[in-house]
C-alpha atoms as a PDB file:
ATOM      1  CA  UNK A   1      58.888 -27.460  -9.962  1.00  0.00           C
ATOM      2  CA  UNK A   2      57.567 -24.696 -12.079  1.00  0.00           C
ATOM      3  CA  UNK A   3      55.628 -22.593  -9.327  1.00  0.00           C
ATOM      4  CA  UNK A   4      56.588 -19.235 -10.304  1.00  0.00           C
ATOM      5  CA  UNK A   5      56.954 -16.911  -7.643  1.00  0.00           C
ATOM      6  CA  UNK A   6      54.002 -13.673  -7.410  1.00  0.00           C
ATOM      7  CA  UNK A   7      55.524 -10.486  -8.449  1.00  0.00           C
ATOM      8  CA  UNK A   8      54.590  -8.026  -5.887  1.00  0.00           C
ATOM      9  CA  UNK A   9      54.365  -4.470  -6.647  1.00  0.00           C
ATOM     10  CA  UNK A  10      57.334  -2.272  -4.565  1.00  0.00           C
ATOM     11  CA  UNK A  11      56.187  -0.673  -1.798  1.00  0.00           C
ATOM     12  CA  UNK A  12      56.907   3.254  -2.033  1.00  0.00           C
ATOM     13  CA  UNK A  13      54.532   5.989  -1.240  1.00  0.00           C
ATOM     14  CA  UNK A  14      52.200   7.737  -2.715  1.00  0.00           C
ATOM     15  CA  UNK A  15      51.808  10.690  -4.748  1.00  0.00           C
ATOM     16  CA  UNK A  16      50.457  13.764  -3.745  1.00  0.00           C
ATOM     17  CA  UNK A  17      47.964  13.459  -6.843  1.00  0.00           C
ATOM     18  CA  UNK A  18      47.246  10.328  -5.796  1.00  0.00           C
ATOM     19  CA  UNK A  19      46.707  11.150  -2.309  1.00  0.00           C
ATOM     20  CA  UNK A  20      44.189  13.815  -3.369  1.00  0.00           C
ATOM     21  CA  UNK A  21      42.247  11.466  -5.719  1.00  0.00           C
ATOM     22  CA  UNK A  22      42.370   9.174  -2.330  1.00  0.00           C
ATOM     23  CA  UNK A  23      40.989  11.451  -0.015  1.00  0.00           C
ATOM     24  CA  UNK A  24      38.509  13.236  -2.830  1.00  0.00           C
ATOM     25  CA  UNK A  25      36.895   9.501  -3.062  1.00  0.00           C
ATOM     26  CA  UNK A  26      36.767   8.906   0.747  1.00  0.00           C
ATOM     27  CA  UNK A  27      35.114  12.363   1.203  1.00  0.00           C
ATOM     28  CA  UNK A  28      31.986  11.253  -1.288  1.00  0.00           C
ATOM     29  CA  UNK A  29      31.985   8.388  -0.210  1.00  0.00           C
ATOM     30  CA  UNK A  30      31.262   9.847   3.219  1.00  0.00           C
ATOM     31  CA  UNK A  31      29.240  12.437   1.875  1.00  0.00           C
ATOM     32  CA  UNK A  32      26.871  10.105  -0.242  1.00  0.00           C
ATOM     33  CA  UNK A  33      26.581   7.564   3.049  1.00  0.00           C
ATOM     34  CA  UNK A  34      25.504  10.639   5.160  1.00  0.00           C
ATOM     35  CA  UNK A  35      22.921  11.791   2.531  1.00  0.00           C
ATOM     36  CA  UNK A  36      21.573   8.534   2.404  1.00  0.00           C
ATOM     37  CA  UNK A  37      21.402   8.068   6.045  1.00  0.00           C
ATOM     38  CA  UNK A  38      19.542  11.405   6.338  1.00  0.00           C
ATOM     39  CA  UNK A  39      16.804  10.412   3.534  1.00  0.00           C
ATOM     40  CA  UNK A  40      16.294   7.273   5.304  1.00  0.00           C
ATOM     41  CA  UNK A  41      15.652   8.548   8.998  1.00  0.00           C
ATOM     42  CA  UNK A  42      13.745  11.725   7.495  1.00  0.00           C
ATOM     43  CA  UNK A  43      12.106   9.874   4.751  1.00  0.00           C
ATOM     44  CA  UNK A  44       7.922   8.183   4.920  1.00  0.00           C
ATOM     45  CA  UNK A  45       7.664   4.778   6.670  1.00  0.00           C
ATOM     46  CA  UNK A  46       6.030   2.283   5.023  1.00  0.00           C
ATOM     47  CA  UNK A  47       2.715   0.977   6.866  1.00  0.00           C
ATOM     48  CA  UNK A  48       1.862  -2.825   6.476  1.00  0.00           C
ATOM     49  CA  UNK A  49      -1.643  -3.116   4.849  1.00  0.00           C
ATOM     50  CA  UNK A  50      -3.459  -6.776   4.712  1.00  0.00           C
ATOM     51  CA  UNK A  51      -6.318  -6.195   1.351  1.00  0.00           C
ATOM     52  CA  UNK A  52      -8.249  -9.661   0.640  1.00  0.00           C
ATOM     53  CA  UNK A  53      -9.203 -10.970  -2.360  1.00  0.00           C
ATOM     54  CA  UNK A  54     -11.623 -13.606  -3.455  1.00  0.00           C
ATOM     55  CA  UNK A  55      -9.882 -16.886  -4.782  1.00  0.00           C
ATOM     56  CA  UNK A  56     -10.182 -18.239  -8.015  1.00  0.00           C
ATOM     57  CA  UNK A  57     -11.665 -21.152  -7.331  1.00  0.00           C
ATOM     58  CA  UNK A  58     -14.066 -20.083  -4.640  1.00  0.00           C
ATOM     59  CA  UNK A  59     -15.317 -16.807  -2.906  1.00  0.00           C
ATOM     60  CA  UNK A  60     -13.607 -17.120  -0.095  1.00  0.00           C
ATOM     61  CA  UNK A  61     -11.205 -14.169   0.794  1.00  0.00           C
ATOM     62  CA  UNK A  62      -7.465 -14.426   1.008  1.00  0.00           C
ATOM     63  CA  UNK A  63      -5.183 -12.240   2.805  1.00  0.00           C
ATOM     64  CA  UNK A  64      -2.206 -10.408   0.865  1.00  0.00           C
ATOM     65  CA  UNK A  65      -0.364  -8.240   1.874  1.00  0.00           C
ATOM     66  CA  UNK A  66       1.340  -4.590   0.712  1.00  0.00           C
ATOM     67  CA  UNK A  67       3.486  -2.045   1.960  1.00  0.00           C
ATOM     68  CA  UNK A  68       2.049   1.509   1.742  1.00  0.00           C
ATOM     69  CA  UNK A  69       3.295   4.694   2.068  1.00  0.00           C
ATOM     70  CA  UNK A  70       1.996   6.350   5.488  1.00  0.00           C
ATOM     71  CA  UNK A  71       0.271   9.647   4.994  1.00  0.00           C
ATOM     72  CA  UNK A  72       0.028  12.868   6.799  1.00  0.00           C
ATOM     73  CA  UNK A  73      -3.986  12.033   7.676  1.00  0.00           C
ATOM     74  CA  UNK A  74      -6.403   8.771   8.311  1.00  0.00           C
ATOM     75  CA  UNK A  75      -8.375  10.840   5.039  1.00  0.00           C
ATOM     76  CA  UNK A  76      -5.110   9.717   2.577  1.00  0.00           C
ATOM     77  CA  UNK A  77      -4.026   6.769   4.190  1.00  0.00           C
ATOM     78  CA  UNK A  78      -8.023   5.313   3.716  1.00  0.00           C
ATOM     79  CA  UNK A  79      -7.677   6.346   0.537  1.00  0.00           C
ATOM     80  CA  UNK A  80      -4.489   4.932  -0.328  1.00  0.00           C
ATOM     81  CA  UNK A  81      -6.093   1.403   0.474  1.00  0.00           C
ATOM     82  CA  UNK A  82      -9.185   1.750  -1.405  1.00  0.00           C
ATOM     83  CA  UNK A  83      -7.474   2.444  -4.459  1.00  0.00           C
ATOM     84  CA  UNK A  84      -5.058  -0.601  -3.939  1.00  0.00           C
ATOM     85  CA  UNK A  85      -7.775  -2.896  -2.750  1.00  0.00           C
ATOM     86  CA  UNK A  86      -9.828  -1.220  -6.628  1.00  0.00           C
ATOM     87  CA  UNK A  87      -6.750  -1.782  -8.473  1.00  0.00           C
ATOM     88  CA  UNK A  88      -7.306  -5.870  -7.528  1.00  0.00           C
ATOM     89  CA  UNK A  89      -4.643  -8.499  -6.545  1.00  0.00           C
ATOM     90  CA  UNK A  90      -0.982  -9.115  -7.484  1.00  0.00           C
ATOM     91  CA  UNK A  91      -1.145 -12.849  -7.690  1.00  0.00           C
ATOM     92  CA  UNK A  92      -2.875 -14.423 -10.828  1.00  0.00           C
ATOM     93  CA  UNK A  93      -4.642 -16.743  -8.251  1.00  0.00           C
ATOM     94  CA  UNK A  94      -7.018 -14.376  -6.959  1.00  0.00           C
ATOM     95  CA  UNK A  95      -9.565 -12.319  -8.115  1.00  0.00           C
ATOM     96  CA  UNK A  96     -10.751  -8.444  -8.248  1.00  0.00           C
ATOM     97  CA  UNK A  97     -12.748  -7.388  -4.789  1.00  0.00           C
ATOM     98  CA  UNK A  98     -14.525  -4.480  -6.946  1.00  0.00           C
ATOM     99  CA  UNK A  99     -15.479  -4.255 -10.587  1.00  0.00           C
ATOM    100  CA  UNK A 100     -13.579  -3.137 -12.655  1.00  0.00           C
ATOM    101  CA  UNK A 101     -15.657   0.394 -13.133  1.00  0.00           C
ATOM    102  CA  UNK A 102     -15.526   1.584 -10.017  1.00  0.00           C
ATOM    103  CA  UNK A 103     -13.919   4.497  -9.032  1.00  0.00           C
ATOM    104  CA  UNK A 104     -12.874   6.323  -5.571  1.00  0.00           C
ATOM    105  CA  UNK A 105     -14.663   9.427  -5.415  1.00  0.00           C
ATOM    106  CA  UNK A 106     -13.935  11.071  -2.322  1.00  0.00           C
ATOM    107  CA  UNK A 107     -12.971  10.376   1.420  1.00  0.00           C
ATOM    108  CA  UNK A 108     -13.768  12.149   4.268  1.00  0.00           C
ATOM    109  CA  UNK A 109     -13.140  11.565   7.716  1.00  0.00           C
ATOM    110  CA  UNK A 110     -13.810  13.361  10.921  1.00  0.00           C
ATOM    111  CA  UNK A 111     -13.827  12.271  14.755  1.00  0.00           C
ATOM    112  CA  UNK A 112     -13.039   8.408  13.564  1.00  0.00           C
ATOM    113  CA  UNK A 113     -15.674   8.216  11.290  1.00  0.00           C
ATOM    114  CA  UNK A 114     -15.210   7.939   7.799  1.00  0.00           C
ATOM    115  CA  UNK A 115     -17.317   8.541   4.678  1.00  0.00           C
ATOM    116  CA  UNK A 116     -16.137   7.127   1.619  1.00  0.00           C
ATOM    117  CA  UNK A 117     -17.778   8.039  -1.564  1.00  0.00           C
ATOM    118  CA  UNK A 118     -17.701   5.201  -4.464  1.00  0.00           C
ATOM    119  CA  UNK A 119     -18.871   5.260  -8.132  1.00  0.00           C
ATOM    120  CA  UNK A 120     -21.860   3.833  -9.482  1.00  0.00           C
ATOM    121  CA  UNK A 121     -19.787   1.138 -11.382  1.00  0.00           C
ATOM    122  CA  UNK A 122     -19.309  -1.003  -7.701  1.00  0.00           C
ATOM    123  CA  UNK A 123     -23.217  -1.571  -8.636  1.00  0.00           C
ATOM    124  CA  UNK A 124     -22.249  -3.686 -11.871  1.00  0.00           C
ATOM    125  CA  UNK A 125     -22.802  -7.130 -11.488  1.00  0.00           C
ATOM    126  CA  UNK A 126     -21.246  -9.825 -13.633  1.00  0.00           C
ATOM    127  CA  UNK A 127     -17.926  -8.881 -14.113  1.00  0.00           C
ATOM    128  CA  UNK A 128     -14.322 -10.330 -12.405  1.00  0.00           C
ATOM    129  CA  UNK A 129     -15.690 -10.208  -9.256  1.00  0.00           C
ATOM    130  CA  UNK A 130     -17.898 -12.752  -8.003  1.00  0.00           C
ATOM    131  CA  UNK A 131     -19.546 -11.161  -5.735  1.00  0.00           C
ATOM    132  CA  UNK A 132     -23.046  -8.469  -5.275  1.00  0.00           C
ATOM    133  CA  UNK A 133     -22.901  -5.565  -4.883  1.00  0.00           C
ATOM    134  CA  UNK A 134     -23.905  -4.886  -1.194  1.00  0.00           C
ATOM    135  CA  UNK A 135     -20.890  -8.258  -0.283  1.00  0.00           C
ATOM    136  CA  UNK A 136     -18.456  -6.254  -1.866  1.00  0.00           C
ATOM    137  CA  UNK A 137     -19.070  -3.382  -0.025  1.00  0.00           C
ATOM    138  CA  UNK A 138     -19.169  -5.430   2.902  1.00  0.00           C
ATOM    139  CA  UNK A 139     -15.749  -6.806   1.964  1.00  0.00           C
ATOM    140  CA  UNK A 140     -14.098  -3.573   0.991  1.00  0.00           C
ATOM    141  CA  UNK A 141     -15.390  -2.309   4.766  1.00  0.00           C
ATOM    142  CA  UNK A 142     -14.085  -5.394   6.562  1.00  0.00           C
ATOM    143  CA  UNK A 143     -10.454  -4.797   4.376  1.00  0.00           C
ATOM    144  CA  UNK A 144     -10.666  -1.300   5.846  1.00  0.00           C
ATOM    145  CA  UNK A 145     -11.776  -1.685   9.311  1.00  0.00           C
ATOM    146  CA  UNK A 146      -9.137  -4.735   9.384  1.00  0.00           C
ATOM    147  CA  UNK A 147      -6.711  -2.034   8.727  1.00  0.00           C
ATOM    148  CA  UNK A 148      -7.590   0.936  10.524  1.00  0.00           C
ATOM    149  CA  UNK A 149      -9.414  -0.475  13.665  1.00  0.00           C
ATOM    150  CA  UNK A 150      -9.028   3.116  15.417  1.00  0.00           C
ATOM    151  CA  UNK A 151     -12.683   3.804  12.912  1.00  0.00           C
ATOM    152  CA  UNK A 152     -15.244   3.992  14.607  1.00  0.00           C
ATOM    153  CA  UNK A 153     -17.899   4.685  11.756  1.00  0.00           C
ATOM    154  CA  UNK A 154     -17.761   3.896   8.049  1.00  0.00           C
ATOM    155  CA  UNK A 155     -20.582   5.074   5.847  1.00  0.00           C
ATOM    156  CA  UNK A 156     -20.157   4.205   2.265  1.00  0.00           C
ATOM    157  CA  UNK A 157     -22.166   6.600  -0.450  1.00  0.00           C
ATOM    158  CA  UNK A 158     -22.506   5.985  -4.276  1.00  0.00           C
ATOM    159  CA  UNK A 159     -22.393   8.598  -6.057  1.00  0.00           C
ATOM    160  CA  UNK A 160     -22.575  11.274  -2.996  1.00  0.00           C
ATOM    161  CA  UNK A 161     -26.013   9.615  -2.166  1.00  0.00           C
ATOM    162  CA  UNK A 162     -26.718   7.600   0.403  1.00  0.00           C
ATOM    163  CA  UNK A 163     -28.171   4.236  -1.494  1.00  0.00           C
ATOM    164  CA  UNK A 164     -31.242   3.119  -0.790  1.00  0.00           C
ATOM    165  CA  UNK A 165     -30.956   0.448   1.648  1.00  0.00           C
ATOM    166  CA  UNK A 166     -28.994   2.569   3.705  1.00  0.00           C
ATOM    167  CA  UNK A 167     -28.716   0.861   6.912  1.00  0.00           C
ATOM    168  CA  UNK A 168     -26.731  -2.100   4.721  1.00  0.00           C
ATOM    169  CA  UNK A 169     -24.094   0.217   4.004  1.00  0.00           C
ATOM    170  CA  UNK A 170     -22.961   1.334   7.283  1.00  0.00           C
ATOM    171  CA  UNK A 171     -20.182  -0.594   8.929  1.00  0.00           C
ATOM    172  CA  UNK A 172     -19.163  -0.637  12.450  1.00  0.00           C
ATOM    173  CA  UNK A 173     -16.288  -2.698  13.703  1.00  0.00           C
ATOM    174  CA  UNK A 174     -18.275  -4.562  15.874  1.00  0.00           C
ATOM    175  CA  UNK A 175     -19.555  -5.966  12.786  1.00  0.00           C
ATOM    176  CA  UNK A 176     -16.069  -7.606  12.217  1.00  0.00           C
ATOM    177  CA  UNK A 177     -16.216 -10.124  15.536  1.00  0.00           C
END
């Protein structure tokens, strides 16, 4: 038989240097699980956002979702999503909501209404999005009132100015049902 016996190191103890170098690894080790810990329970939570995008193949909206940072207000955290849902999908299988122009001007929100100010590019027709301009606005409204339902008012400006055919540009969550 040639099974060779395993040579096992002899017991004896250890070191004090080694005993130090021991106990200097344990300790960060320790240290560096306890700072983590502490950054995760004092650190921002991560909301659940649902933005949808036209298909390729069709207009029909699709569902996707994306983890945002929460913010300290409804003003940040509206904003957050409308420069996700202007930045356009992940997946190659779905197309831009918004042109490609437009820009987030400003949000404002007070007593759960909210006033979201848009550039004049969401007015250019033509582009990767297949739809007008007054659907998309509907559809960026619907992917925020889907997310925030506690809104009770959303008026969306171009420019700063109201457009004019106002009353199509204000969204109420009844709208939704």
């Amino acid at each position: 038989m040639l099974l060779k016996r395993l040579k096992v190191l002899p017991s004896r103890s250890l070191r004090s240097a080694e005993r130090l170098l021991l106990a200097s690894g344990l300790s960060l080790f320790l240290l560096l699980l306890l700072v983590s810990l502490a950054l995760f329970l004092t650190g921002r939570s991560w909301a659940r956002r649902t933005l949808f995008f036209p298909e390729i193949s069709s207009s029909r909206l699709v569902g996707g979702t994306r983890f945002l940072p929460r913010r300290r207000s409804l003003e940040l955290d509206v904003q957050l999503l409308v420069e996700e849902a202007i930045l356009g999908p992940e997946l190659p299988m779905h197309r831009p909501l918004l042109p490609r122009e437009t820009r987030l001007l400003s949000v404002l929100a007070r007593q759960r209404r909210v006033y979201l100010s848009l550039s004049s590019g969401i007015l250019r027709e033509g582009g990767e999005s297949p739809f007008a301009p007054a659907e998309a606005l509907q559809a960026l409204s619907n992917v925020i009132l889907f997310n925030f339902p506690r809104i009770r008012r959303l008026e969306l400006l171009i420019d700063g100015q109201v457009p004019s055919g106002g009353s199509i540009f204000r969204f109420q969550p009844r709208m939704l049902k």
